[in-house]
PDB file of N, CA and C in Angstrom:
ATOM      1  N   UNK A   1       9.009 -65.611  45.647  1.00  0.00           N
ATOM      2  CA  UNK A   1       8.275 -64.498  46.233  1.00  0.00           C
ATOM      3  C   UNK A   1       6.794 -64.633  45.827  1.00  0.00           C
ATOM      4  N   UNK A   2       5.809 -64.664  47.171  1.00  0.00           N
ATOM      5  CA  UNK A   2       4.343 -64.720  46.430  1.00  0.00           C
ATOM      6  C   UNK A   2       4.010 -63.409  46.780  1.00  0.00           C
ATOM      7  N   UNK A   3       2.904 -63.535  45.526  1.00  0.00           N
ATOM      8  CA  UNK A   3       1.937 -62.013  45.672  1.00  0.00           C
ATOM      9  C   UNK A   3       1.227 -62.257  46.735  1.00  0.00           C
ATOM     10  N   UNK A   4       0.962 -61.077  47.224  1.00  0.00           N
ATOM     11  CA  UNK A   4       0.231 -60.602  48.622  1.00  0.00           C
ATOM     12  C   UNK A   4      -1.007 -59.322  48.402  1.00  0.00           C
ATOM     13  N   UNK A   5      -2.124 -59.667  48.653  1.00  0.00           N
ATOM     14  CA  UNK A   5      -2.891 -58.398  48.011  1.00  0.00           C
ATOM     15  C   UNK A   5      -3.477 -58.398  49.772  1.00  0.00           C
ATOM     16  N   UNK A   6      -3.354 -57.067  50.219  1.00  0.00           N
ATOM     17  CA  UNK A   6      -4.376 -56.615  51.587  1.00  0.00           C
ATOM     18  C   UNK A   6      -5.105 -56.453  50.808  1.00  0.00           C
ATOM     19  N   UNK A   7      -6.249 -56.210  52.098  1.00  0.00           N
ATOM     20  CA  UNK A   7      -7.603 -55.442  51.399  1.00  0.00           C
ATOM     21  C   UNK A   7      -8.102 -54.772  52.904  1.00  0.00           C
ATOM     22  N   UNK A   8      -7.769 -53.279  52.861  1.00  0.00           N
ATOM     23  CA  UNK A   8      -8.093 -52.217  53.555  1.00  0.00           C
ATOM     24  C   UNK A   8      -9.128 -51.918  53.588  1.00  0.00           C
ATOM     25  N   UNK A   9     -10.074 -52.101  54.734  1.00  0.00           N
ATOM     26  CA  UNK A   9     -11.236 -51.507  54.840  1.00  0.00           C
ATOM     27  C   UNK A   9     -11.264 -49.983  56.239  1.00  0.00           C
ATOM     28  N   UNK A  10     -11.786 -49.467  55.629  1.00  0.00           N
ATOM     29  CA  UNK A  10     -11.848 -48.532  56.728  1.00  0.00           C
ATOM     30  C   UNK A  10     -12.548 -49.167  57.965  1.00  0.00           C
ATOM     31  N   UNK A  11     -12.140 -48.716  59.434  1.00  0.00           N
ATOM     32  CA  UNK A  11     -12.394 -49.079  60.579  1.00  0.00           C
ATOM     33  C   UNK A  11     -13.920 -48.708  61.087  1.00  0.00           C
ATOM     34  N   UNK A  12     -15.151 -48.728  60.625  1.00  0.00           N
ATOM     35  CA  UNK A  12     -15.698 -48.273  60.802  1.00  0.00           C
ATOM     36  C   UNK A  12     -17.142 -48.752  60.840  1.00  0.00           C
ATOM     37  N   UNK A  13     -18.539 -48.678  62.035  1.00  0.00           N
ATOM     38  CA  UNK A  13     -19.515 -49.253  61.843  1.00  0.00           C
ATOM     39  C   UNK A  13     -20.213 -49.523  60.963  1.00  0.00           C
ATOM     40  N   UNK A  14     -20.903 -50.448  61.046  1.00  0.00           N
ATOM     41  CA  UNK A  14     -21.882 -51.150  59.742  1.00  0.00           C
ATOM     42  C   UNK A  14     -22.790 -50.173  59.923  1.00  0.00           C
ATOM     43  N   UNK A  15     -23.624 -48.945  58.993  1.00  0.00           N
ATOM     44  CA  UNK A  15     -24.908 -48.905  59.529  1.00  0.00           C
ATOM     45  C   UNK A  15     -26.212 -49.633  59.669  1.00  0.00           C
ATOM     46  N   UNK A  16     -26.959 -48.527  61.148  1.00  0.00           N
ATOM     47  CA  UNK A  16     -27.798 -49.464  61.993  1.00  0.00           C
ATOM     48  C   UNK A  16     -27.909 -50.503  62.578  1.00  0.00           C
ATOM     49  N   UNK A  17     -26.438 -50.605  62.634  1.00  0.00           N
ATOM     50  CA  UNK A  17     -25.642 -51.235  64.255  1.00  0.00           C
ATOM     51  C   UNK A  17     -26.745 -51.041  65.120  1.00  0.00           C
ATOM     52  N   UNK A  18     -27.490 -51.855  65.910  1.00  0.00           N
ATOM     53  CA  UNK A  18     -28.332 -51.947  67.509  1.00  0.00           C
ATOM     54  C   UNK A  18     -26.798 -51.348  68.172  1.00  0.00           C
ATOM     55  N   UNK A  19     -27.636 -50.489  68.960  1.00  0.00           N
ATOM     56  CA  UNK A  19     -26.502 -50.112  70.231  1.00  0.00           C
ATOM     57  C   UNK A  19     -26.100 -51.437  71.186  1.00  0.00           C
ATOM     58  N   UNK A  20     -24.748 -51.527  71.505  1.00  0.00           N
ATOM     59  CA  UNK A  20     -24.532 -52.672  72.486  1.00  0.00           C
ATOM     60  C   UNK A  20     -23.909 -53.682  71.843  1.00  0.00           C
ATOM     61  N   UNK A  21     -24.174 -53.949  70.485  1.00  0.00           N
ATOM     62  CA  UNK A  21     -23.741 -55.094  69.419  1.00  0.00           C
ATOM     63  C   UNK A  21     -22.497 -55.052  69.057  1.00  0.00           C
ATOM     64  N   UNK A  22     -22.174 -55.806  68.324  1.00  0.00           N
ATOM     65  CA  UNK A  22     -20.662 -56.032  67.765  1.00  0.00           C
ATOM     66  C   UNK A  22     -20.762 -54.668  66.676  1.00  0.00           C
ATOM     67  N   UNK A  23     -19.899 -53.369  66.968  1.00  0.00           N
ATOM     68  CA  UNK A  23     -19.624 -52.750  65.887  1.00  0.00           C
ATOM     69  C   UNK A  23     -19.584 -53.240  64.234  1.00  0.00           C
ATOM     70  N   UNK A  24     -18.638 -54.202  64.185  1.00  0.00           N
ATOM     71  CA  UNK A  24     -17.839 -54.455  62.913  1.00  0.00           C
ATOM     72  C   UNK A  24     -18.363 -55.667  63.008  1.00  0.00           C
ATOM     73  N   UNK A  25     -19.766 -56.197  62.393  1.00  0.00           N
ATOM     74  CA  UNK A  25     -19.801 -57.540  62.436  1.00  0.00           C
ATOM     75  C   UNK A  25     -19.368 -58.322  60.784  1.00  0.00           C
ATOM     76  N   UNK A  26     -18.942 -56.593  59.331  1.00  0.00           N
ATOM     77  CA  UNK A  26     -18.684 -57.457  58.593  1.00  0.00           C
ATOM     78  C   UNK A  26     -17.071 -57.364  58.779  1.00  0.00           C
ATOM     79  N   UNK A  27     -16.597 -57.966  59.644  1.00  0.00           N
ATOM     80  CA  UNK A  27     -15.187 -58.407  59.757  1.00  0.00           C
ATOM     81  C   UNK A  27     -15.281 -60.373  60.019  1.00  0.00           C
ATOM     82  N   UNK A  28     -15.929 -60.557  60.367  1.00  0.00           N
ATOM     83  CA  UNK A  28     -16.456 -61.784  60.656  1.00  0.00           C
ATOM     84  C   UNK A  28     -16.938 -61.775  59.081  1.00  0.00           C
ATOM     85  N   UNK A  29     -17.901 -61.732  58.507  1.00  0.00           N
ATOM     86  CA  UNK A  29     -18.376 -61.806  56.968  1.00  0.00           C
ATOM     87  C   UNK A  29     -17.427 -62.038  55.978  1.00  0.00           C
ATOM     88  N   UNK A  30     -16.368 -60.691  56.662  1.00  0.00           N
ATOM     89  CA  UNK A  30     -15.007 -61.470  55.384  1.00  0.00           C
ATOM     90  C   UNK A  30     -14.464 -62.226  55.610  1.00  0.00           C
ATOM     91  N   UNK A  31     -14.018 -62.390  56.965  1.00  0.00           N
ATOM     92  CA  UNK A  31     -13.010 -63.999  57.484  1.00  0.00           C
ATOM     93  C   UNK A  31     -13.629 -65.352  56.826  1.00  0.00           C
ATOM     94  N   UNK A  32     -15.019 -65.522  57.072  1.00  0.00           N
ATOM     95  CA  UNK A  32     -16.150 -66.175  56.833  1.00  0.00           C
ATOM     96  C   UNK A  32     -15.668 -66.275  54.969  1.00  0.00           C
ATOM     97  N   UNK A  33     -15.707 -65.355  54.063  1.00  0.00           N
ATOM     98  CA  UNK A  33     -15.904 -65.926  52.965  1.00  0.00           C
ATOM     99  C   UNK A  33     -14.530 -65.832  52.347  1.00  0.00           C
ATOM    100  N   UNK A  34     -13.231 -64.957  52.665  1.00  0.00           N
ATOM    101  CA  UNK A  34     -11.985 -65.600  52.384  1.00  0.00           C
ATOM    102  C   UNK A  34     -11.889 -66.929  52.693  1.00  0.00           C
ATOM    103  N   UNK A  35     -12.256 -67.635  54.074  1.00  0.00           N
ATOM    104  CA  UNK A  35     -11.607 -68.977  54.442  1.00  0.00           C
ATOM    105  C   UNK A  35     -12.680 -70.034  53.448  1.00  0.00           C
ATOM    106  N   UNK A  36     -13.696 -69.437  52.834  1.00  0.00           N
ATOM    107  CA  UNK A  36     -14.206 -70.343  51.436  1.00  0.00           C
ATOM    108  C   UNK A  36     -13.982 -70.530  50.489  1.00  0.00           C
ATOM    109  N   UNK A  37     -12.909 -69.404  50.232  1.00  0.00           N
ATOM    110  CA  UNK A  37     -12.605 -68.923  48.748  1.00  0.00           C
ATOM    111  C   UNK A  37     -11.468 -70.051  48.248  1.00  0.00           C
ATOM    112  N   UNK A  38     -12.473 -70.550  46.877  1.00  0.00           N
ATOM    113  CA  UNK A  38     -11.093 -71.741  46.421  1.00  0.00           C
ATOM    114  C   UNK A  38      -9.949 -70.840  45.696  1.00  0.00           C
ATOM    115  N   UNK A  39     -10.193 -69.854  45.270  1.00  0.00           N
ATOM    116  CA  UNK A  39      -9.237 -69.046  44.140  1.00  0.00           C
ATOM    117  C   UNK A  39      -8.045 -68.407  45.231  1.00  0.00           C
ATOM    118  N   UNK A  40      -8.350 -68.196  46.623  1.00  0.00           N
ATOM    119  CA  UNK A  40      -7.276 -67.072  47.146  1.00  0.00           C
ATOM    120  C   UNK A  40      -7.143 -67.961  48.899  1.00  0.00           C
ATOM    121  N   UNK A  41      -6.510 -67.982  49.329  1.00  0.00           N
ATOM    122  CA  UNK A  41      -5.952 -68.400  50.347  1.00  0.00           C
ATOM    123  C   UNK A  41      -5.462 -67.283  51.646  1.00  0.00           C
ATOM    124  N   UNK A  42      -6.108 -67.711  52.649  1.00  0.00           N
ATOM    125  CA  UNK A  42      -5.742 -66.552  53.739  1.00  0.00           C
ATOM    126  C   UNK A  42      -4.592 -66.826  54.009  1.00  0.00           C
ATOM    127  N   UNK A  43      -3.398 -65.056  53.681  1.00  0.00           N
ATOM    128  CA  UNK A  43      -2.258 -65.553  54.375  1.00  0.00           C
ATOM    129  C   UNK A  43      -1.990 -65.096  55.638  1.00  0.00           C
ATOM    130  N   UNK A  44      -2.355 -64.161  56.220  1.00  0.00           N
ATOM    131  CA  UNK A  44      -2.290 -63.963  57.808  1.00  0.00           C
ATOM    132  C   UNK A  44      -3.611 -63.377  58.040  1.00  0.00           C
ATOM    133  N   UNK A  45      -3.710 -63.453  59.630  1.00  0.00           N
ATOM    134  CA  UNK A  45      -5.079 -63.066  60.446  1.00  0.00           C
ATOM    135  C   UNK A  45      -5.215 -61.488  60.187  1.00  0.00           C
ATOM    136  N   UNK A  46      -6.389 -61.182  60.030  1.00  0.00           N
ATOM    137  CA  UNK A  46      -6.808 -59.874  59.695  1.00  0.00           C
ATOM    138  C   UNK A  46      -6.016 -58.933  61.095  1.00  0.00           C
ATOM    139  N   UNK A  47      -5.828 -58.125  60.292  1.00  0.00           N
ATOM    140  CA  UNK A  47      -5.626 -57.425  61.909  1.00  0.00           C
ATOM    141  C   UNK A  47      -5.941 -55.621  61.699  1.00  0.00           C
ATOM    142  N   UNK A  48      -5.827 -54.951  62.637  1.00  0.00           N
ATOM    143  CA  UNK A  48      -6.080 -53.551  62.936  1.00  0.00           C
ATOM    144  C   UNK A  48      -5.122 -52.746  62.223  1.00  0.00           C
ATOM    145  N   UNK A  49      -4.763 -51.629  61.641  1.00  0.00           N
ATOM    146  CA  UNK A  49      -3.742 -51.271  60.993  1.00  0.00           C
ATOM    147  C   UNK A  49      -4.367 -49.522  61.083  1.00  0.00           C
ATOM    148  N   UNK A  50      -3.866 -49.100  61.694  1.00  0.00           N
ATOM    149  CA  UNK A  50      -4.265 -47.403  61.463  1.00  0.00           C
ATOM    150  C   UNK A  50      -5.917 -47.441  61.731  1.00  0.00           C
ATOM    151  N   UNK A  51      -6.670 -47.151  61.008  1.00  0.00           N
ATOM    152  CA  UNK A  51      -7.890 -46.777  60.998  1.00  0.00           C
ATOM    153  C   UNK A  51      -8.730 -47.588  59.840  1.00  0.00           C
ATOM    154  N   UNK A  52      -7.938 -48.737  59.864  1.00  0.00           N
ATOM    155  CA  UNK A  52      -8.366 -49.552  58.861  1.00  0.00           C
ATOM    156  C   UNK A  52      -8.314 -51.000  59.400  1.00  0.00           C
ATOM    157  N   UNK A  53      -9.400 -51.967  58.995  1.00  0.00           N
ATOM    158  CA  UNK A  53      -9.015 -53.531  59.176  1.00  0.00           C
ATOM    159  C   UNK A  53      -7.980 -54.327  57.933  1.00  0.00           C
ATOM    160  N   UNK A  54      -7.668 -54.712  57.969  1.00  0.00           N
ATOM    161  CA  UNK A  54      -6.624 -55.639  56.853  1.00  0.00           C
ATOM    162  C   UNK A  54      -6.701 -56.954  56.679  1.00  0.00           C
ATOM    163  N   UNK A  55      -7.001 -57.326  55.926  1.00  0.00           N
ATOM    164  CA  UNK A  55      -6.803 -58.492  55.090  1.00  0.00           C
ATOM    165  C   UNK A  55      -6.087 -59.134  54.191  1.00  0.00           C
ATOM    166  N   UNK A  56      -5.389 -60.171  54.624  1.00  0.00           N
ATOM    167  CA  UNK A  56      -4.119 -60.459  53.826  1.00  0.00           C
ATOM    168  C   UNK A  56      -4.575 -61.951  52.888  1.00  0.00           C
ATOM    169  N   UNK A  57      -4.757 -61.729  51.435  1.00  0.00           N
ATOM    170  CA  UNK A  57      -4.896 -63.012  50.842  1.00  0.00           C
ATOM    171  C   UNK A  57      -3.706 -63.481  49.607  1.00  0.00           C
ATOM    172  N   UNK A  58      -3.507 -64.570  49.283  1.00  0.00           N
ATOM    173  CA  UNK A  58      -2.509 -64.708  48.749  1.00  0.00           C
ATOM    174  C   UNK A  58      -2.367 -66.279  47.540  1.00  0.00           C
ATOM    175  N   UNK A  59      -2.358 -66.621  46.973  1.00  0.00           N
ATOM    176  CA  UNK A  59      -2.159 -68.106  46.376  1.00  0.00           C
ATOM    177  C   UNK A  59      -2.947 -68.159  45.207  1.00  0.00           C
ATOM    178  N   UNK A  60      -2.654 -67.055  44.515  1.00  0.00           N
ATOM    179  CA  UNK A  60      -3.338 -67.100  43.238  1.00  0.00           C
ATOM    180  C   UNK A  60      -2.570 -65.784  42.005  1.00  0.00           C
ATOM    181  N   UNK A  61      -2.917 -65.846  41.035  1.00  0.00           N
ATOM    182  CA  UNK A  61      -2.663 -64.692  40.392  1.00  0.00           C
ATOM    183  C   UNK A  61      -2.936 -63.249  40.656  1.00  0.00           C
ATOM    184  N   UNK A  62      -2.328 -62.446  40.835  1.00  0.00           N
ATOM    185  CA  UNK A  62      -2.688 -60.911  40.790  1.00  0.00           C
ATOM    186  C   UNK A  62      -4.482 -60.203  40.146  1.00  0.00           C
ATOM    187  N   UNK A  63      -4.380 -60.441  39.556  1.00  0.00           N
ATOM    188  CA  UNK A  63      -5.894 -60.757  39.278  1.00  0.00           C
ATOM    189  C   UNK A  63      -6.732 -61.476  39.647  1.00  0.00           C
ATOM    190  N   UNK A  64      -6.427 -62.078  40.205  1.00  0.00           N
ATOM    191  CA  UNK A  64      -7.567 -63.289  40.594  1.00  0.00           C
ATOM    192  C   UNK A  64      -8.009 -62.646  42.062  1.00  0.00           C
ATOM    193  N   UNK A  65      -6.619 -62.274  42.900  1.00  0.00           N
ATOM    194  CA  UNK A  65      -6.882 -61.706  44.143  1.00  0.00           C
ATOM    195  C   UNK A  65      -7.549 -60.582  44.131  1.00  0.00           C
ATOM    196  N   UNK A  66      -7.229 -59.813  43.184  1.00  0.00           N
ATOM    197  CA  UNK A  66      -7.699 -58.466  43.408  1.00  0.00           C
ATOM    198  C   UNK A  66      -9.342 -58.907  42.990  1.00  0.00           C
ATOM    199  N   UNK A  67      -9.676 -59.692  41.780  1.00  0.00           N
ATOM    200  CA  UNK A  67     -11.324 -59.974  42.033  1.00  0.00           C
ATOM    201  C   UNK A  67     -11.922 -60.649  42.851  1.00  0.00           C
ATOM    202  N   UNK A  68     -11.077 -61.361  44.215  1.00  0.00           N
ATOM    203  CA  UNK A  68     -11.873 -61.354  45.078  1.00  0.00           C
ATOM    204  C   UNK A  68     -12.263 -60.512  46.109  1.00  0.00           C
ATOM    205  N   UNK A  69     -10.620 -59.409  46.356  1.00  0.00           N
ATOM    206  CA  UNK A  69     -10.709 -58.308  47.175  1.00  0.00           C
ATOM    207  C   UNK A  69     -11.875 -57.315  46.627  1.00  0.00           C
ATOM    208  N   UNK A  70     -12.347 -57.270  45.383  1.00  0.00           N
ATOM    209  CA  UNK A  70     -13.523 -56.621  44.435  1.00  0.00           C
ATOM    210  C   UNK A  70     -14.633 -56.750  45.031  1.00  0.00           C
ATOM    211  N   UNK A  71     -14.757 -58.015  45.230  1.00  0.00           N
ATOM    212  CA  UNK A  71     -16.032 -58.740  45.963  1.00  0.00           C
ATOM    213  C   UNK A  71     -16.038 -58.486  47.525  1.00  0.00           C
ATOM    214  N   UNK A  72     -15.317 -58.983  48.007  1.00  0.00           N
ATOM    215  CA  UNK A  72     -15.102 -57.737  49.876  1.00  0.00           C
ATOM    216  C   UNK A  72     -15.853 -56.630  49.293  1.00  0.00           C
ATOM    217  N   UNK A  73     -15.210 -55.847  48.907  1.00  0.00           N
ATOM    218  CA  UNK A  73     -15.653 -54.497  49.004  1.00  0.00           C
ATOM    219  C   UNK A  73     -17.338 -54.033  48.362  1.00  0.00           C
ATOM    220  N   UNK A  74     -17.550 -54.966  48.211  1.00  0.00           N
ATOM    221  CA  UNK A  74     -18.978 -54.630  47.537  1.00  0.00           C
ATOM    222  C   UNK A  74     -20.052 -55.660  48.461  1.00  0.00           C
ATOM    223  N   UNK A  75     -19.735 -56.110  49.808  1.00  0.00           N
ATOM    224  CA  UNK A  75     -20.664 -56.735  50.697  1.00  0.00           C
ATOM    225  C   UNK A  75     -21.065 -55.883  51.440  1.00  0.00           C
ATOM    226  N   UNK A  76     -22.579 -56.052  51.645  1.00  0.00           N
ATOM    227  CA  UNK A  76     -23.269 -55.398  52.234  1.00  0.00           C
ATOM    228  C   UNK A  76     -22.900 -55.069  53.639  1.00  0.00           C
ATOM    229  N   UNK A  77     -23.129 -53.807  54.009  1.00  0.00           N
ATOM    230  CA  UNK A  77     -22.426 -53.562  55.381  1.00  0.00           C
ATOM    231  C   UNK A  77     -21.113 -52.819  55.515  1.00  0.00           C
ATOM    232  N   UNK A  78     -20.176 -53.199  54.335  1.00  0.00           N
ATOM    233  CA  UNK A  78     -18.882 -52.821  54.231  1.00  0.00           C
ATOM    234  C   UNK A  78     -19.026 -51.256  54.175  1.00  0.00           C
ATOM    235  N   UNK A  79     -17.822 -50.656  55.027  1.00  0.00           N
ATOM    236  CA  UNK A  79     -17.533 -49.522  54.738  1.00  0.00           C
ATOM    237  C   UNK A  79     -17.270 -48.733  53.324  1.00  0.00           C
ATOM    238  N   UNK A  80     -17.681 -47.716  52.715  1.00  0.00           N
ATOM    239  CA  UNK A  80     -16.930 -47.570  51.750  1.00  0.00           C
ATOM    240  C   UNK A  80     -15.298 -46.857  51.870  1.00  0.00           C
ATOM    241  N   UNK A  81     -14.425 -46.995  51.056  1.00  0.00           N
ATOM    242  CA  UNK A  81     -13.300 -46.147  50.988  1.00  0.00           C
ATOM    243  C   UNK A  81     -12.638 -47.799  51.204  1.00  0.00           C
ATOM    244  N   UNK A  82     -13.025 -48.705  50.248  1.00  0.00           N
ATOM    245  CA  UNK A  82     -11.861 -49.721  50.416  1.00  0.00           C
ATOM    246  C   UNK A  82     -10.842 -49.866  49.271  1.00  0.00           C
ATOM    247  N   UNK A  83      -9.928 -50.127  49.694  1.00  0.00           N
ATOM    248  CA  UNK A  83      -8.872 -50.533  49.165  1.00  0.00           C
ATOM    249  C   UNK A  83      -8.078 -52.012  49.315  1.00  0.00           C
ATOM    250  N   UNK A  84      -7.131 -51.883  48.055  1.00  0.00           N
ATOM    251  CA  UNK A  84      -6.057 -53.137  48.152  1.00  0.00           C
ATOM    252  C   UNK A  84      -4.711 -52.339  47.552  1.00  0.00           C
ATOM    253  N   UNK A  85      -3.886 -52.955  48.657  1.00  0.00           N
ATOM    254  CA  UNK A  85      -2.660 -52.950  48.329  1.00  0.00           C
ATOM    255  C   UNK A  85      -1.686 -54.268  47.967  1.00  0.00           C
ATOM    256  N   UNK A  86      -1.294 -54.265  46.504  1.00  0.00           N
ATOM    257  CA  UNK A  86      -0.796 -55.330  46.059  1.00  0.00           C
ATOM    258  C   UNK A  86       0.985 -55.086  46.646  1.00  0.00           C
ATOM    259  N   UNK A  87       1.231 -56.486  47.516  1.00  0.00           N
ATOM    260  CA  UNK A  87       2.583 -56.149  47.945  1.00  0.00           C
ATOM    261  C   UNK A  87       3.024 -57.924  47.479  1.00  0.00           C
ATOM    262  N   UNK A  88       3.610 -58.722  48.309  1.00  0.00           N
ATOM    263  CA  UNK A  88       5.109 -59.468  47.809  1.00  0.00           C
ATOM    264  C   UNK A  88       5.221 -60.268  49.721  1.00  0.00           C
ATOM    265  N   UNK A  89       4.871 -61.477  50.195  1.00  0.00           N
ATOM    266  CA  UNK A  89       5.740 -61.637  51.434  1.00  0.00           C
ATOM    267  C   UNK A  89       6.762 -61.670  51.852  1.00  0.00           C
ATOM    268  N   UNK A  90       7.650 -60.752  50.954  1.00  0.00           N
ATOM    269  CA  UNK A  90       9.224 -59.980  51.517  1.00  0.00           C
ATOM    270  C   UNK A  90       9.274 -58.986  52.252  1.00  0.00           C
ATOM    271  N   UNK A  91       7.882 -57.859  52.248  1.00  0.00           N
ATOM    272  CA  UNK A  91       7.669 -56.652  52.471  1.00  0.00           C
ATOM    273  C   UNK A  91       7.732 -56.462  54.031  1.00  0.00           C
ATOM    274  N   UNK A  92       8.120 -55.523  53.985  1.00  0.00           N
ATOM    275  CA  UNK A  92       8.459 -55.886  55.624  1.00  0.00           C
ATOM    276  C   UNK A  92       7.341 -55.100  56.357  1.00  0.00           C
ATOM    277  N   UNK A  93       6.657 -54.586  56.147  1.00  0.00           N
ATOM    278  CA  UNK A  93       5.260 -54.170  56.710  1.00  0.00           C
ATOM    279  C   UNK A  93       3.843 -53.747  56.054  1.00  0.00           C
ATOM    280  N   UNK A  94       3.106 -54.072  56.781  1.00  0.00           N
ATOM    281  CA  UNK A  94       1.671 -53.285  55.743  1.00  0.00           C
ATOM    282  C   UNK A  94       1.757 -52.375  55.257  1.00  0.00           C
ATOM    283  N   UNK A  95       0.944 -52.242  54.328  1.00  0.00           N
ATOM    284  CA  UNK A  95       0.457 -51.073  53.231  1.00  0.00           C
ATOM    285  C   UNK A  95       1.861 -50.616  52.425  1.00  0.00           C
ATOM    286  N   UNK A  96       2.786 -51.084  52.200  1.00  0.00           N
ATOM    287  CA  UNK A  96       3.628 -51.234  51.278  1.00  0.00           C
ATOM    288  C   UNK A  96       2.922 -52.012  49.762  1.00  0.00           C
ATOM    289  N   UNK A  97       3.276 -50.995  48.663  1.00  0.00           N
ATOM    290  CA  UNK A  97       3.229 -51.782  47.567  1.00  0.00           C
ATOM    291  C   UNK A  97       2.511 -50.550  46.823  1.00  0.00           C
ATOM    292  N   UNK A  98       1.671 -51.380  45.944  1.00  0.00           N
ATOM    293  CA  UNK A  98       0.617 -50.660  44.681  1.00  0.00           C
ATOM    294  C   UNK A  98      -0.535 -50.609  45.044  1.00  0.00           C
ATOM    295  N   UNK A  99      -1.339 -49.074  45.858  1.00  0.00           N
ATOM    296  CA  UNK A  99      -2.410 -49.155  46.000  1.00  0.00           C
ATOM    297  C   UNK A  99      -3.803 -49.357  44.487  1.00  0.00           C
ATOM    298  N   UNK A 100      -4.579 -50.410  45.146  1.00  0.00           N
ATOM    299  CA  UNK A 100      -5.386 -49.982  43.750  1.00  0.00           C
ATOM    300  C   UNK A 100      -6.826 -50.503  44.574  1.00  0.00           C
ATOM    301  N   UNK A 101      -7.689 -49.295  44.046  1.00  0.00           N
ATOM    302  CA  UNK A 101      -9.177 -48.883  44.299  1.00  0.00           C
ATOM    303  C   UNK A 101     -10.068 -49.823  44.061  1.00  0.00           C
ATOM    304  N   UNK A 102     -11.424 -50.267  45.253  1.00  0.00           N
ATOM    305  CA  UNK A 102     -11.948 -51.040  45.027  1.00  0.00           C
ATOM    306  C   UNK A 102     -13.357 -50.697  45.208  1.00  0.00           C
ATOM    307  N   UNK A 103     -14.294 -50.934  44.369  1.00  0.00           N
ATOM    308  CA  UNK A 103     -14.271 -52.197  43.594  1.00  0.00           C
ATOM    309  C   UNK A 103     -13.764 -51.744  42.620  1.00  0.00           C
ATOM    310  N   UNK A 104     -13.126 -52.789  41.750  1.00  0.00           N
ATOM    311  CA  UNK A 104     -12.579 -52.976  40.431  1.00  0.00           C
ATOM    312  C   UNK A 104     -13.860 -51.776  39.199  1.00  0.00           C
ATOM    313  N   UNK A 105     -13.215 -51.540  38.235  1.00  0.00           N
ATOM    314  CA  UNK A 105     -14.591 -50.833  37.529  1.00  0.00           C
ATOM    315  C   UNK A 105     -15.078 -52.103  36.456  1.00  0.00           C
TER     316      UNK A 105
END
């Protein structure tokens, strides 16, 4: 069983978005620096989830993920009100598991 940490961002514009533009351009920003990250490994494509975007990373220690999900949440642009939920790829759907608050303190 591997650990699975989402990382919940609320659904919501960057401010001072130009009208007409890509709402959510840091959704691209995180795809962009998960698929760099040597410590954590993307395990599925981000996707839409309630009122939130999701991010699924995975291939490292519990800690290790959650300090990179730390780092998401503290890029410029990002919504605040993010989260991670530490789950398991047994779980049979999102947001199952141990929510824990980000950024890290």
């Amino acid at each position: 069983m591997d650990t699975i940490v989402e990382i919940h961002v609320p659904l919501r514009e960057a401010p001072g978005t130009p009208e007409g533009s890509y709402a959510f351009p840091w959704i691209d920003q995180v795809e962009d620096f998960l698929a760099e990250q040597e410590v954590a490994e993307v395990h599925d494509e981000g996707e839409e989830y309630g009122e939130a975007y999701v991010f699924f990373i995975t291939g490292a220690a519990e800690a290790d993920l959650l300090a990179v999900a730390s780092r998401v949440a503290t890029f410029p642009g990002i919504p605040s009100g993010v989260f991670a939920m530490v789950t398991n790829d047994e779980a049979g759907e999102i947001g199952l598991g141990r929510r824990v608050e980000l950024p890290l303190g």
